[in-house]
N, C-alpha and C. Protein backbone atom coordinates (compact mmCIF):
# COMPACT_ATOMS: atom_id res chain seq x y z
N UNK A 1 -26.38 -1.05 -26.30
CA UNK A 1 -27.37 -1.50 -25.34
C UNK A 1 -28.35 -2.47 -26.01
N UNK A 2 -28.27 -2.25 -27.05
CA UNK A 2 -29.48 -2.86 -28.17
C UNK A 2 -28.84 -4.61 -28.38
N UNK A 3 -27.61 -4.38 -28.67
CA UNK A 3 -27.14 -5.51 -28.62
C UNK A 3 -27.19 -6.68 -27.05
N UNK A 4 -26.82 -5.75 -26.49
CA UNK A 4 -26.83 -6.87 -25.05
C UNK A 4 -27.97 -7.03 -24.81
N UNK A 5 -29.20 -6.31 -24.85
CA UNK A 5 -30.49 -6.23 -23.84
C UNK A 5 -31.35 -7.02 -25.02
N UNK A 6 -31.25 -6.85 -26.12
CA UNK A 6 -32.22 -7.23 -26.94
C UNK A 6 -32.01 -8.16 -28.07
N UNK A 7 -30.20 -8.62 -28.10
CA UNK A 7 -29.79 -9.43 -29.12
C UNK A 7 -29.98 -8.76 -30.53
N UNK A 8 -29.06 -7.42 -30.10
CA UNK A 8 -28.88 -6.97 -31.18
C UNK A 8 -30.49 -5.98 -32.22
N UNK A 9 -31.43 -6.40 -31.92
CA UNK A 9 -32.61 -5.81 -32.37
C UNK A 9 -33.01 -4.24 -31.55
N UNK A 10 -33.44 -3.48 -32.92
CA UNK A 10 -33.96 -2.77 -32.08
C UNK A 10 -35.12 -2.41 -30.60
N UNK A 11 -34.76 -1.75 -30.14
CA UNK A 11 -36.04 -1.58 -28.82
C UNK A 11 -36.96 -0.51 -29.59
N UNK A 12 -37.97 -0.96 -29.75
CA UNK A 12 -39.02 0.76 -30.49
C UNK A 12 -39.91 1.30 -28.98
N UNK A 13 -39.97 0.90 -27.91
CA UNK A 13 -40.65 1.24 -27.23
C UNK A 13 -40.24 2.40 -25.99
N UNK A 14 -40.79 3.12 -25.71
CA UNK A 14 -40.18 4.35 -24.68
C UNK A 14 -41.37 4.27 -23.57
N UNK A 15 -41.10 3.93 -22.16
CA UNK A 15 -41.69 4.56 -21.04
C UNK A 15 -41.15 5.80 -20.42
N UNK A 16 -42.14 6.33 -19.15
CA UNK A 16 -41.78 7.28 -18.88
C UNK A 16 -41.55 6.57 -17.55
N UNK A 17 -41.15 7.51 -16.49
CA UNK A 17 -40.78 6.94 -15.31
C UNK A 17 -42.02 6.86 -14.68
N UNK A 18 -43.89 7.15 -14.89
CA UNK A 18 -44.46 7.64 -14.45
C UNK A 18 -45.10 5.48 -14.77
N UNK A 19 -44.72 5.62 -15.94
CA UNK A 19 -44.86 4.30 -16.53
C UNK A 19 -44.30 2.88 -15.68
N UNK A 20 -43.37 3.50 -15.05
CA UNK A 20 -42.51 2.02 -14.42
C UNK A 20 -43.55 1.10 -13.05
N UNK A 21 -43.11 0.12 -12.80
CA UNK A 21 -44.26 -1.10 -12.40
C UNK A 21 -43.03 -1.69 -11.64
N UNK A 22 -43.55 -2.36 -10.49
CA UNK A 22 -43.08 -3.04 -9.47
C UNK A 22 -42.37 -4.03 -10.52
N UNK A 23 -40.75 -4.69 -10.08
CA UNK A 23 -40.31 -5.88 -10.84
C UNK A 23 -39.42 -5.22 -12.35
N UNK A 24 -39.68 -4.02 -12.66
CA UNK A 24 -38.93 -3.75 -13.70
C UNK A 24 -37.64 -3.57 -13.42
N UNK A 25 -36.53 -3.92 -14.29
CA UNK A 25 -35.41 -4.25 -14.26
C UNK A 25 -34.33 -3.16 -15.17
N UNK A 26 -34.37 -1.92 -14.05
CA UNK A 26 -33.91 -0.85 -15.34
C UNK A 26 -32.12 -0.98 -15.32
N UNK A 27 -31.10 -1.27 -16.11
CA UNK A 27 -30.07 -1.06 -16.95
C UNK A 27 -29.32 0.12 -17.48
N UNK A 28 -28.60 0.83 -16.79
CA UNK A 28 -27.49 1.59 -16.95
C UNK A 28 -26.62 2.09 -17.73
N UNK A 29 -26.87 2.81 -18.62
CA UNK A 29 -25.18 2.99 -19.17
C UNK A 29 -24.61 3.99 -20.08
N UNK A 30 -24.09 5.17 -19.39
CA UNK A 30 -23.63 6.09 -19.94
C UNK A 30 -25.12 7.06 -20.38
N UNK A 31 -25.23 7.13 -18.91
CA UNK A 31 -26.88 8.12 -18.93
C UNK A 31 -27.89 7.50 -19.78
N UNK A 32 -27.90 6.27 -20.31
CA UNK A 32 -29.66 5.59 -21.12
C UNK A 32 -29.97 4.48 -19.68
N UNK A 33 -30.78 4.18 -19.74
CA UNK A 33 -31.75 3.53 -19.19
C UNK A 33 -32.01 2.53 -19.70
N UNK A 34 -32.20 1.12 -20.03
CA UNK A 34 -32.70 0.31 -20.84
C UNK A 34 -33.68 -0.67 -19.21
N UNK A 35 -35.20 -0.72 -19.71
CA UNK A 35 -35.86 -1.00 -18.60
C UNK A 35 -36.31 -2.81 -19.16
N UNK A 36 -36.31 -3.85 -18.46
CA UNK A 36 -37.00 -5.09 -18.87
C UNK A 36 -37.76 -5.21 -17.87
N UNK A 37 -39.29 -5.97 -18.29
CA UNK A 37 -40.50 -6.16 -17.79
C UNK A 37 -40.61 -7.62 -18.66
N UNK A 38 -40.87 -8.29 -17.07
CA UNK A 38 -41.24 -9.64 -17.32
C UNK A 38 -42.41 -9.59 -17.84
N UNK A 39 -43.02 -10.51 -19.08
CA UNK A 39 -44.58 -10.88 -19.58
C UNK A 39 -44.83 -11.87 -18.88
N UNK A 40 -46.02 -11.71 -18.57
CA UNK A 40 -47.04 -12.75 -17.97
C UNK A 40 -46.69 -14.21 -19.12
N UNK A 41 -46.33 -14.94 -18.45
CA UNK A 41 -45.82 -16.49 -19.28
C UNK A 41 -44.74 -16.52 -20.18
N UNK A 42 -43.80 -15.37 -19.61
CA UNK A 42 -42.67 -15.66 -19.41
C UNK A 42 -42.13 -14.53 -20.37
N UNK A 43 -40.82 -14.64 -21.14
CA UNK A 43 -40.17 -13.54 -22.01
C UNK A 43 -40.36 -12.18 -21.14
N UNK A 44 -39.62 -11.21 -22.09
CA UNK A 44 -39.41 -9.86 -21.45
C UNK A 44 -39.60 -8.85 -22.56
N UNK A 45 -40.03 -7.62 -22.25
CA UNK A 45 -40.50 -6.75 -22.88
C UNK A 45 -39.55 -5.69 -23.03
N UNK A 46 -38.82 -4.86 -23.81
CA UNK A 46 -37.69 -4.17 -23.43
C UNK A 46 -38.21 -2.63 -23.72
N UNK A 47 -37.56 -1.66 -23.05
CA UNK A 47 -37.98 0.08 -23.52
C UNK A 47 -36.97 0.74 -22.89
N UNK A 48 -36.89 1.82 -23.52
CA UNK A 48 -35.85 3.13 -23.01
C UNK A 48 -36.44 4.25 -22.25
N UNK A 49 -36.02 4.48 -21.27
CA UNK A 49 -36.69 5.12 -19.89
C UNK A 49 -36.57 6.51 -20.84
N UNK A 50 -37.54 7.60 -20.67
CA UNK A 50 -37.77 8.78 -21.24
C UNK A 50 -38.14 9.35 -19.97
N UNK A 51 -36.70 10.52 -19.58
CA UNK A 51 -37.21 11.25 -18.09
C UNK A 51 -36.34 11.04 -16.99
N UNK A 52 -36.52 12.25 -16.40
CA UNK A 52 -35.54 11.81 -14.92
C UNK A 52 -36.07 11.37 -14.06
N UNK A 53 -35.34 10.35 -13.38
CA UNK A 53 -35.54 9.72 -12.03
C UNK A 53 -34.74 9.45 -11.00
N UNK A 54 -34.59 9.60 -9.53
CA UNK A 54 -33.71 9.64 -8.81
C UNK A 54 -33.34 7.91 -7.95
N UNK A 55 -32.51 7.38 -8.33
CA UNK A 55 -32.56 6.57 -8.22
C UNK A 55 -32.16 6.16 -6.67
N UNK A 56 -31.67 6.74 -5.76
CA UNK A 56 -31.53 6.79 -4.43
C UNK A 56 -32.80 6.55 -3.75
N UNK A 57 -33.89 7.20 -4.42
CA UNK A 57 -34.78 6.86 -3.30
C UNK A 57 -35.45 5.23 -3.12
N UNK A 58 -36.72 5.05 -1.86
CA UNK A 58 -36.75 3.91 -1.64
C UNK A 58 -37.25 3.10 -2.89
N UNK A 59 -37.54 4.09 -3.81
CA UNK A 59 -38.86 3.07 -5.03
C UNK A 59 -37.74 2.22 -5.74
N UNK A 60 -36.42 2.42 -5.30
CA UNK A 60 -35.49 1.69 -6.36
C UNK A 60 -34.68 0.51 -5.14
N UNK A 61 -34.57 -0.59 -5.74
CA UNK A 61 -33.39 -1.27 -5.37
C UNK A 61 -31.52 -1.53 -5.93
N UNK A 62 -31.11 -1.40 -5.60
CA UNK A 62 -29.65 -1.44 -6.39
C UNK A 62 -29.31 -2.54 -5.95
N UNK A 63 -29.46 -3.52 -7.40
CA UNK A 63 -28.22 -4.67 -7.71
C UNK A 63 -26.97 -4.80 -7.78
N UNK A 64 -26.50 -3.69 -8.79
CA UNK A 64 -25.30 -3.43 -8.60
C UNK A 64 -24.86 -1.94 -8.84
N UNK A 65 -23.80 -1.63 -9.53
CA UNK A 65 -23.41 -0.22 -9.77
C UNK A 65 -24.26 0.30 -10.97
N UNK A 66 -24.92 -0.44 -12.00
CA UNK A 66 -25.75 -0.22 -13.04
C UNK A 66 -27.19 -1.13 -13.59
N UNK A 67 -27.76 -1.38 -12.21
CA UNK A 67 -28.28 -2.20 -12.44
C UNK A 67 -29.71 -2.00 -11.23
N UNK A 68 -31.10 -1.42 -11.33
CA UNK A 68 -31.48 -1.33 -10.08
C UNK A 68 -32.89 -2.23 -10.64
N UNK A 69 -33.91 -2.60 -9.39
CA UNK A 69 -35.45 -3.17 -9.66
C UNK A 69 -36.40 -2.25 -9.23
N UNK A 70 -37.41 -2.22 -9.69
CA UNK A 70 -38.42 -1.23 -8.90
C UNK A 70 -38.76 -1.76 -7.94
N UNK A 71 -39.21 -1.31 -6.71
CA UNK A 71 -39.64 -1.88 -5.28
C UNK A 71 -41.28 -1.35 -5.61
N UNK A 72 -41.45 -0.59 -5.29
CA UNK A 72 -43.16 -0.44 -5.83
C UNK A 72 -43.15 0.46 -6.69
């Protein structure tokens, strides 16, 4: 995950789901989470979701099969 999401570098940062913000871009795979948050003037901030969350409900959008945005 480290490789695709972050070019190979580590991610040191962990949110919780309590943490997540309209626009975040959480990433799938094999039960991890990898969440990106756009910075204000541009680039992206990367972290590993810590916690369950149900992703069916409305706060999520689904892009694809592993791939959802936060709605609020």
């Amino acid at each position: 995950m480290e490789r695709r999401f972050n070019k190979g570098a580590a991610i040191d940062e962990v949110l919780t789901p309590d943490g997540l913000r309209r626009g975040d871009q959480l990433y799938i795979r094999d039960g991890i989470i990898v969440v990106l948050r756009r910075k204000t003037g541009g680039g992206l901030d990367r972290y590993w979701l810590d916690g369950e969350i149900d992703l069916s409900t409305r706060r999520f959008s689904e892009r694809s099969a592993r791939a959802f945005v936060v709605r609020r």
